[in-house]
PDB file of N, CA and C in Angstrom:
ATOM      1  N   UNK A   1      -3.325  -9.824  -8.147  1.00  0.00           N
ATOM      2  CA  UNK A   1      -2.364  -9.125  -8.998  1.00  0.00           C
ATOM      3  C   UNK A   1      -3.049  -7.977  -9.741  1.00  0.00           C
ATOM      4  N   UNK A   2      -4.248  -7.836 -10.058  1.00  0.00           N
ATOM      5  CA  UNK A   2      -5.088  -7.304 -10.828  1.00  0.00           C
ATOM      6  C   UNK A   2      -5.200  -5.994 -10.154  1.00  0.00           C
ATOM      7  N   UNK A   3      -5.588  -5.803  -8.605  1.00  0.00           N
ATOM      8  CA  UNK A   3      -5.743  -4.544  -7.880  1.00  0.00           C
ATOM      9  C   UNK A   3      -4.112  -3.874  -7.459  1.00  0.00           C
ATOM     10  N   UNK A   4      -2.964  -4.682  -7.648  1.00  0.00           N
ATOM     11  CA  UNK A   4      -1.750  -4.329  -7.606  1.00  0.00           C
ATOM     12  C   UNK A   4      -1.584  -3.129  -8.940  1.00  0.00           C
ATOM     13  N   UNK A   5      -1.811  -4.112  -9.858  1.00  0.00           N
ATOM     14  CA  UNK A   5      -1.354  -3.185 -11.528  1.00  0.00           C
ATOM     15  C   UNK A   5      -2.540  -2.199 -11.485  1.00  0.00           C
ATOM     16  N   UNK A   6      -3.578  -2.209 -10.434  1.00  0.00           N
ATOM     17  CA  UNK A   6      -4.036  -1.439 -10.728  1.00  0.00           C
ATOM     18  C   UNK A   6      -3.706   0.066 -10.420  1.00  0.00           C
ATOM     19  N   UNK A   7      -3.013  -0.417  -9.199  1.00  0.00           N
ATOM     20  CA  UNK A   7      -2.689   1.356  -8.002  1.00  0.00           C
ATOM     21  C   UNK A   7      -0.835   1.307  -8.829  1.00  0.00           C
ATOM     22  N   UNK A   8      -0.428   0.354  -9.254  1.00  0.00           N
ATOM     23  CA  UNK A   8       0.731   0.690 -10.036  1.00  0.00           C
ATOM     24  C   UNK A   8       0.153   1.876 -11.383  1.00  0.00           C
ATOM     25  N   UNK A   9       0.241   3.381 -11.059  1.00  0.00           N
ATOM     26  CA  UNK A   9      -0.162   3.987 -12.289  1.00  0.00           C
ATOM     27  C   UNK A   9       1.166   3.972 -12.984  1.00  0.00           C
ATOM     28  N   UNK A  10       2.670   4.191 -12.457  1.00  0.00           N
ATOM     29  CA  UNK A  10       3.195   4.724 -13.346  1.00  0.00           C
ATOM     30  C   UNK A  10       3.864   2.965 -14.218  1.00  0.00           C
ATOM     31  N   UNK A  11       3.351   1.814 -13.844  1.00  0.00           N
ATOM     32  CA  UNK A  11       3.454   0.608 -14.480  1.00  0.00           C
ATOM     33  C   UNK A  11       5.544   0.398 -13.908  1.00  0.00           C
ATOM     34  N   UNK A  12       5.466   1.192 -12.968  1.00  0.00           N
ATOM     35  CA  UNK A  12       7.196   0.275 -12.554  1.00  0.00           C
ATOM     36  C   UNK A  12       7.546  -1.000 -11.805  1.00  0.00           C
ATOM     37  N   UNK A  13       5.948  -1.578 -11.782  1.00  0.00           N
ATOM     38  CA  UNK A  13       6.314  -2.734 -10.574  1.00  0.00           C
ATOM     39  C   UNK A  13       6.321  -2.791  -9.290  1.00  0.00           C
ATOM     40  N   UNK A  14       6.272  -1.392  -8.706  1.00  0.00           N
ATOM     41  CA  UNK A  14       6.137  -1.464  -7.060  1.00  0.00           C
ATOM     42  C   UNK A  14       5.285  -0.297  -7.116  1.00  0.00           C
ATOM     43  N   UNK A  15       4.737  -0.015  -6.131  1.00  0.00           N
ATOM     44  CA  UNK A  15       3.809   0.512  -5.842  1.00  0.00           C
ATOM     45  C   UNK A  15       4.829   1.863  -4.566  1.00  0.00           C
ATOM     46  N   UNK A  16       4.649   3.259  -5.364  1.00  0.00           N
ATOM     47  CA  UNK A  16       5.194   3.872  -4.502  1.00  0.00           C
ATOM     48  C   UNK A  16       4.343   4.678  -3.375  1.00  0.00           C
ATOM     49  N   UNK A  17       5.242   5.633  -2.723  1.00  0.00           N
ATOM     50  CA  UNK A  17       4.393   6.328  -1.606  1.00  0.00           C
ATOM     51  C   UNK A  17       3.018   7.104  -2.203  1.00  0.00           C
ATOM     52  N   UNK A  18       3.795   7.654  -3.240  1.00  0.00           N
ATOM     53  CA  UNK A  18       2.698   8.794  -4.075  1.00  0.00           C
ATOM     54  C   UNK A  18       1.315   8.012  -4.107  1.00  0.00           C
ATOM     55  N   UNK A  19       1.788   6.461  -4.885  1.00  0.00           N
ATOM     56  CA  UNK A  19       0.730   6.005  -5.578  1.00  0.00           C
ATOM     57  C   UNK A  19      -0.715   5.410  -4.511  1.00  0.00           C
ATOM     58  N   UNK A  20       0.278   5.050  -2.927  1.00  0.00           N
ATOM     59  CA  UNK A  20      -0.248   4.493  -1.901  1.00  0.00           C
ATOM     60  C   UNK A  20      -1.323   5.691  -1.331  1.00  0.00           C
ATOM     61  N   UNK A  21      -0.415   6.729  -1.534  1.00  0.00           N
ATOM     62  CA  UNK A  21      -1.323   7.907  -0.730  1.00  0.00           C
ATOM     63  C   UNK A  21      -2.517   8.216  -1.523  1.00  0.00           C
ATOM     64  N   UNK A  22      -2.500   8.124  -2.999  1.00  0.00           N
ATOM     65  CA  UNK A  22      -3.711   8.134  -3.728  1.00  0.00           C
ATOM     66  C   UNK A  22      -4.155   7.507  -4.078  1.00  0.00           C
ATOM     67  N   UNK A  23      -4.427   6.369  -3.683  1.00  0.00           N
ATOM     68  CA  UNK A  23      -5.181   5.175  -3.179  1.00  0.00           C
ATOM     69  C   UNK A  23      -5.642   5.426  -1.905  1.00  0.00           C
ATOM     70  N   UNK A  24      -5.079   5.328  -1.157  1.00  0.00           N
ATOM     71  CA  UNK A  24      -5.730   5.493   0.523  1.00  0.00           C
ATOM     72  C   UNK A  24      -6.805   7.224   0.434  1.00  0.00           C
ATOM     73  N   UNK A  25      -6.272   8.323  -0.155  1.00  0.00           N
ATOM     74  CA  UNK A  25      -6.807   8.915   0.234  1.00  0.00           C
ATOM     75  C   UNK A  25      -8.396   9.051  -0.770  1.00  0.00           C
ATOM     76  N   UNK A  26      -8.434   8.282  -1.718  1.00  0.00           N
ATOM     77  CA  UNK A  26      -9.647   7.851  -2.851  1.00  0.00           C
ATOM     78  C   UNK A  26     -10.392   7.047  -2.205  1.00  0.00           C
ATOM     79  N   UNK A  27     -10.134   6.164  -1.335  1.00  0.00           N
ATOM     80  CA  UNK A  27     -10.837   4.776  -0.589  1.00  0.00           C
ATOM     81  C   UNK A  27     -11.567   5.821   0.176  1.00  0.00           C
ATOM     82  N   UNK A  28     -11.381   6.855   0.723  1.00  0.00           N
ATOM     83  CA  UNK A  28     -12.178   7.756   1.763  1.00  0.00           C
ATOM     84  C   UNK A  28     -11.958   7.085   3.198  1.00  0.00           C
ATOM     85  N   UNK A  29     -10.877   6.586   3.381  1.00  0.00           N
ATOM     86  CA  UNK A  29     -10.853   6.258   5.034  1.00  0.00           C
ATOM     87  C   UNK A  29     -10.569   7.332   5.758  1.00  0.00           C
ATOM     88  N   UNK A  30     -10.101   8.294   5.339  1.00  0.00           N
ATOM     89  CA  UNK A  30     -10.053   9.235   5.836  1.00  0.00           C
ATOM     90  C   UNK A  30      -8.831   9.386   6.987  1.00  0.00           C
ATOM     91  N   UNK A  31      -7.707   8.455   6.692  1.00  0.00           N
ATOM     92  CA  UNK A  31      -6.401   8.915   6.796  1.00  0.00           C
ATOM     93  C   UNK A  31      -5.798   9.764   7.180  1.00  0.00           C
ATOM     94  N   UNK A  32      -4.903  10.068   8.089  1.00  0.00           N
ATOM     95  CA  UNK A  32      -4.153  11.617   7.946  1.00  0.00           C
ATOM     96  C   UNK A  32      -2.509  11.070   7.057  1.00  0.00           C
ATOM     97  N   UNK A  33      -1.921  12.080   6.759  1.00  0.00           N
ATOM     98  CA  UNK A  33      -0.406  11.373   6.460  1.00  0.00           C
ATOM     99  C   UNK A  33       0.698  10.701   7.162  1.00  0.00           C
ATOM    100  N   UNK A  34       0.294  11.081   8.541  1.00  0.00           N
ATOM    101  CA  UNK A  34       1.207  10.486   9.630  1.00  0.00           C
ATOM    102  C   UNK A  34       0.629   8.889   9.618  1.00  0.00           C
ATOM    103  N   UNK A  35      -0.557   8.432   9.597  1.00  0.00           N
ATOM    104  CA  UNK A  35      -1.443   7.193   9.376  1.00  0.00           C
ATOM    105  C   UNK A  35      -1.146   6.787   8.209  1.00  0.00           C
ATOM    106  N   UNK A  36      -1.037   7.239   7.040  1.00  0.00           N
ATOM    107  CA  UNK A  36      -0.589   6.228   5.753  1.00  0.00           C
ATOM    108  C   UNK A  36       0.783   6.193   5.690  1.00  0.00           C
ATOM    109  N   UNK A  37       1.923   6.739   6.404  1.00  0.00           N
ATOM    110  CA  UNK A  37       2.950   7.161   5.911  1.00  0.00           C
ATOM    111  C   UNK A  37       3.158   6.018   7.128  1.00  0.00           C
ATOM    112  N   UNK A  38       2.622   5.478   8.292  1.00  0.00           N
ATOM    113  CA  UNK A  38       3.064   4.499   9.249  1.00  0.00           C
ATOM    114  C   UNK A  38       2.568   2.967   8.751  1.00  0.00           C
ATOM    115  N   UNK A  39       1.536   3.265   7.765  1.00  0.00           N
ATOM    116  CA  UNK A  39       1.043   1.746   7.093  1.00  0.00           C
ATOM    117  C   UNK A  39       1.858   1.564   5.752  1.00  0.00           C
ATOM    118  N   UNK A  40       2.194   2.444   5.158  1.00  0.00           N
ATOM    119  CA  UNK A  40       3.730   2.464   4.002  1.00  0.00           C
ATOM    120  C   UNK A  40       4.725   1.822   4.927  1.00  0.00           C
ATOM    121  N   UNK A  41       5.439   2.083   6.047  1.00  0.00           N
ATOM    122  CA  UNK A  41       6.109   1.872   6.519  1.00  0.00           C
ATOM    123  C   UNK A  41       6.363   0.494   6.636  1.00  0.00           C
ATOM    124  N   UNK A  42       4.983  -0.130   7.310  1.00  0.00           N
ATOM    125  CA  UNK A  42       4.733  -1.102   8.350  1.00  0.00           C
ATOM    126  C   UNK A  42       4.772  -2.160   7.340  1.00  0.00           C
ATOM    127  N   UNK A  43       4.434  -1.967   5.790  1.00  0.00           N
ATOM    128  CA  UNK A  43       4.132  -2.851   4.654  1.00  0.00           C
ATOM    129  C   UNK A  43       5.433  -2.451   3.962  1.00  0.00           C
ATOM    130  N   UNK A  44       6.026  -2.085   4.242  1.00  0.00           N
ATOM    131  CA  UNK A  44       7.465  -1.994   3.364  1.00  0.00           C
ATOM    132  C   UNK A  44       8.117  -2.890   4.353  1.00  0.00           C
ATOM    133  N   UNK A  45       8.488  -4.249   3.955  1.00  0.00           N
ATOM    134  CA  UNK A  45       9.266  -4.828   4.761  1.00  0.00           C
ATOM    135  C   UNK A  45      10.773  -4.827   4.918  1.00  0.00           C
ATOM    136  N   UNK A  46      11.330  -4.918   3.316  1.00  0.00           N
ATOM    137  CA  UNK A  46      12.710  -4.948   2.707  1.00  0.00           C
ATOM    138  C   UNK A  46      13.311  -3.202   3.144  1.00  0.00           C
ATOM    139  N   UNK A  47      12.333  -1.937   3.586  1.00  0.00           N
ATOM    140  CA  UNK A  47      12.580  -0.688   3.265  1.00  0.00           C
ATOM    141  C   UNK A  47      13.500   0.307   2.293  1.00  0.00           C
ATOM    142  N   UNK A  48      12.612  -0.406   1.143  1.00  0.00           N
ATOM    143  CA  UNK A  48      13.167   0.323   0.109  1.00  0.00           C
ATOM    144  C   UNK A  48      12.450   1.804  -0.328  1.00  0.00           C
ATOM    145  N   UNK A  49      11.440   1.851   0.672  1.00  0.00           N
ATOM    146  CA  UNK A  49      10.687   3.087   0.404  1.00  0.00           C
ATOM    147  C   UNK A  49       9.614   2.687  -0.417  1.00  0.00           C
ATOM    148  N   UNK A  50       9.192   1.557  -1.015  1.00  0.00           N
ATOM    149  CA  UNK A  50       8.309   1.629  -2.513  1.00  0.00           C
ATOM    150  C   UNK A  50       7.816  -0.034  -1.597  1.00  0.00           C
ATOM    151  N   UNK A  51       6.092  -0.340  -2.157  1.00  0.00           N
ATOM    152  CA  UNK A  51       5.777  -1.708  -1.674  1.00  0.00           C
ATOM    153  C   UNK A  51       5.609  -2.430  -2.624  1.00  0.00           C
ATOM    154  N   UNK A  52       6.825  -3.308  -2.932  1.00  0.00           N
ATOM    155  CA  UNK A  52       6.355  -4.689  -4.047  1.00  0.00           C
ATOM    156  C   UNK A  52       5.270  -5.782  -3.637  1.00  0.00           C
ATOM    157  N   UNK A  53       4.908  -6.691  -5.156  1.00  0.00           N
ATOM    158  CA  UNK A  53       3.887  -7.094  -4.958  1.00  0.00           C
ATOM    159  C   UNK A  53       3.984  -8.362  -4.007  1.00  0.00           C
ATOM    160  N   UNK A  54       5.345  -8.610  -3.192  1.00  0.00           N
ATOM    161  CA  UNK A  54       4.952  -9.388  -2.082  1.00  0.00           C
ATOM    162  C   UNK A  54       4.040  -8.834  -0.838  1.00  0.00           C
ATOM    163  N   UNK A  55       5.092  -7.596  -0.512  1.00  0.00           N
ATOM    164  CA  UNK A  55       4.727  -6.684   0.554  1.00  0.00           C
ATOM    165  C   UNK A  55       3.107  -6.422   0.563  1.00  0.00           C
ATOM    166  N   UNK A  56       2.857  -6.353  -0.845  1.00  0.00           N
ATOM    167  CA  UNK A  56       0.823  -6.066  -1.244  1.00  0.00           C
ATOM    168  C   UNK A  56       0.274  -6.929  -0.315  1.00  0.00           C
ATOM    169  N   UNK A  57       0.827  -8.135  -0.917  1.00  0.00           N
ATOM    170  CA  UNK A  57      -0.080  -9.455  -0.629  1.00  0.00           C
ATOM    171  C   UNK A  57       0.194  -9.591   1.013  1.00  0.00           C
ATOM    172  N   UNK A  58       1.106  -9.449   1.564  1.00  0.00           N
ATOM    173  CA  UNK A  58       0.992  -9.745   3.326  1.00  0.00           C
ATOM    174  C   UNK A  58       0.738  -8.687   3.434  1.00  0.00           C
ATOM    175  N   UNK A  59       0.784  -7.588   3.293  1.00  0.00           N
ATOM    176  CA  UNK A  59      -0.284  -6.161   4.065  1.00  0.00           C
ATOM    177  C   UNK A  59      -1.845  -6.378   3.998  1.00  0.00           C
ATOM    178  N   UNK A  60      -2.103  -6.860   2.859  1.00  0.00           N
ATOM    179  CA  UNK A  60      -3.356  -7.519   2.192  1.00  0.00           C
ATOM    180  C   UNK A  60      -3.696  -8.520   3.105  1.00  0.00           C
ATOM    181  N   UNK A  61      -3.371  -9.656   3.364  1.00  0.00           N
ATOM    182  CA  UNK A  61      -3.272 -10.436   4.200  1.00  0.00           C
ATOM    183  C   UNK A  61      -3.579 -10.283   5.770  1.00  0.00           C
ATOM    184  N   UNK A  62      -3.083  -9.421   6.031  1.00  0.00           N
ATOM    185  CA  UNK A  62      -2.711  -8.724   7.457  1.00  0.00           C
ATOM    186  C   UNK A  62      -4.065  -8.013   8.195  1.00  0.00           C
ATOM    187  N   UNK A  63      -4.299  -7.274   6.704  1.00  0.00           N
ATOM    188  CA  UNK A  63      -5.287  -6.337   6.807  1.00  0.00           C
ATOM    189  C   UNK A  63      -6.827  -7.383   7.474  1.00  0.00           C
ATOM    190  N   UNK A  64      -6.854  -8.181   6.292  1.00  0.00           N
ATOM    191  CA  UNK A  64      -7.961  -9.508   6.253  1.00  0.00           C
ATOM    192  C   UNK A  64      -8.027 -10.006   7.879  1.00  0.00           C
ATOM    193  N   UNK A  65      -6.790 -10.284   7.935  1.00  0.00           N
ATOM    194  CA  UNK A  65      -6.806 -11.057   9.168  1.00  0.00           C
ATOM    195  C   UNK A  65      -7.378  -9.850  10.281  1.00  0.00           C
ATOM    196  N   UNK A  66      -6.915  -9.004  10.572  1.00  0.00           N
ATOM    197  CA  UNK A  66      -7.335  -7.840  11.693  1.00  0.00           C
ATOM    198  C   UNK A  66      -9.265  -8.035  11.573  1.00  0.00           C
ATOM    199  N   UNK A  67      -9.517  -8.106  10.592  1.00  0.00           N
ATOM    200  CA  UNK A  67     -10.902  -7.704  10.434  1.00  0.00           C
ATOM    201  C   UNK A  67     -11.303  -9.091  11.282  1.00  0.00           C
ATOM    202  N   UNK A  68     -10.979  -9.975  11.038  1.00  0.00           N
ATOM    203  CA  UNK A  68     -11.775 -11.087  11.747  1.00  0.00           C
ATOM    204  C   UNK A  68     -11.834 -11.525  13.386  1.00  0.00           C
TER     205      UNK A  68
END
């Protein structure tokens, strides 16, 4: 919950595109927008445009799992 409130800057509870893209593009993965704008997507499950802190936690999740 802690790294959620954290990329929440404007404190509304979900985590929007803006906030995702400046996060991803600070991490230095080096991203293009067509690439974060398809992992926004892919983690927006409900598609409300914005990722709540369920959506965090199974993208989070997801992510973990790929690596192994």
């Amino acid at each position: 919950r802690r790294k959620f409130n954290e990329i929440d800057i404007d404190r509304g509870g979900t985590l929007t595109r803006k906030e995702i893209k400046i996060l991803i593009r600070n991490s230095g993965l080096g991203l293009s927008d067509k690439e974060i704008t398809a992992w926004i997507n892919k983690a927006d499950t409900n598609g409300d445009g914005e990722i709540d802190f369920n959506e965090f936690v199974q993208a989070y999740k997801q992510r973990e799992h790929s690596k192994a």
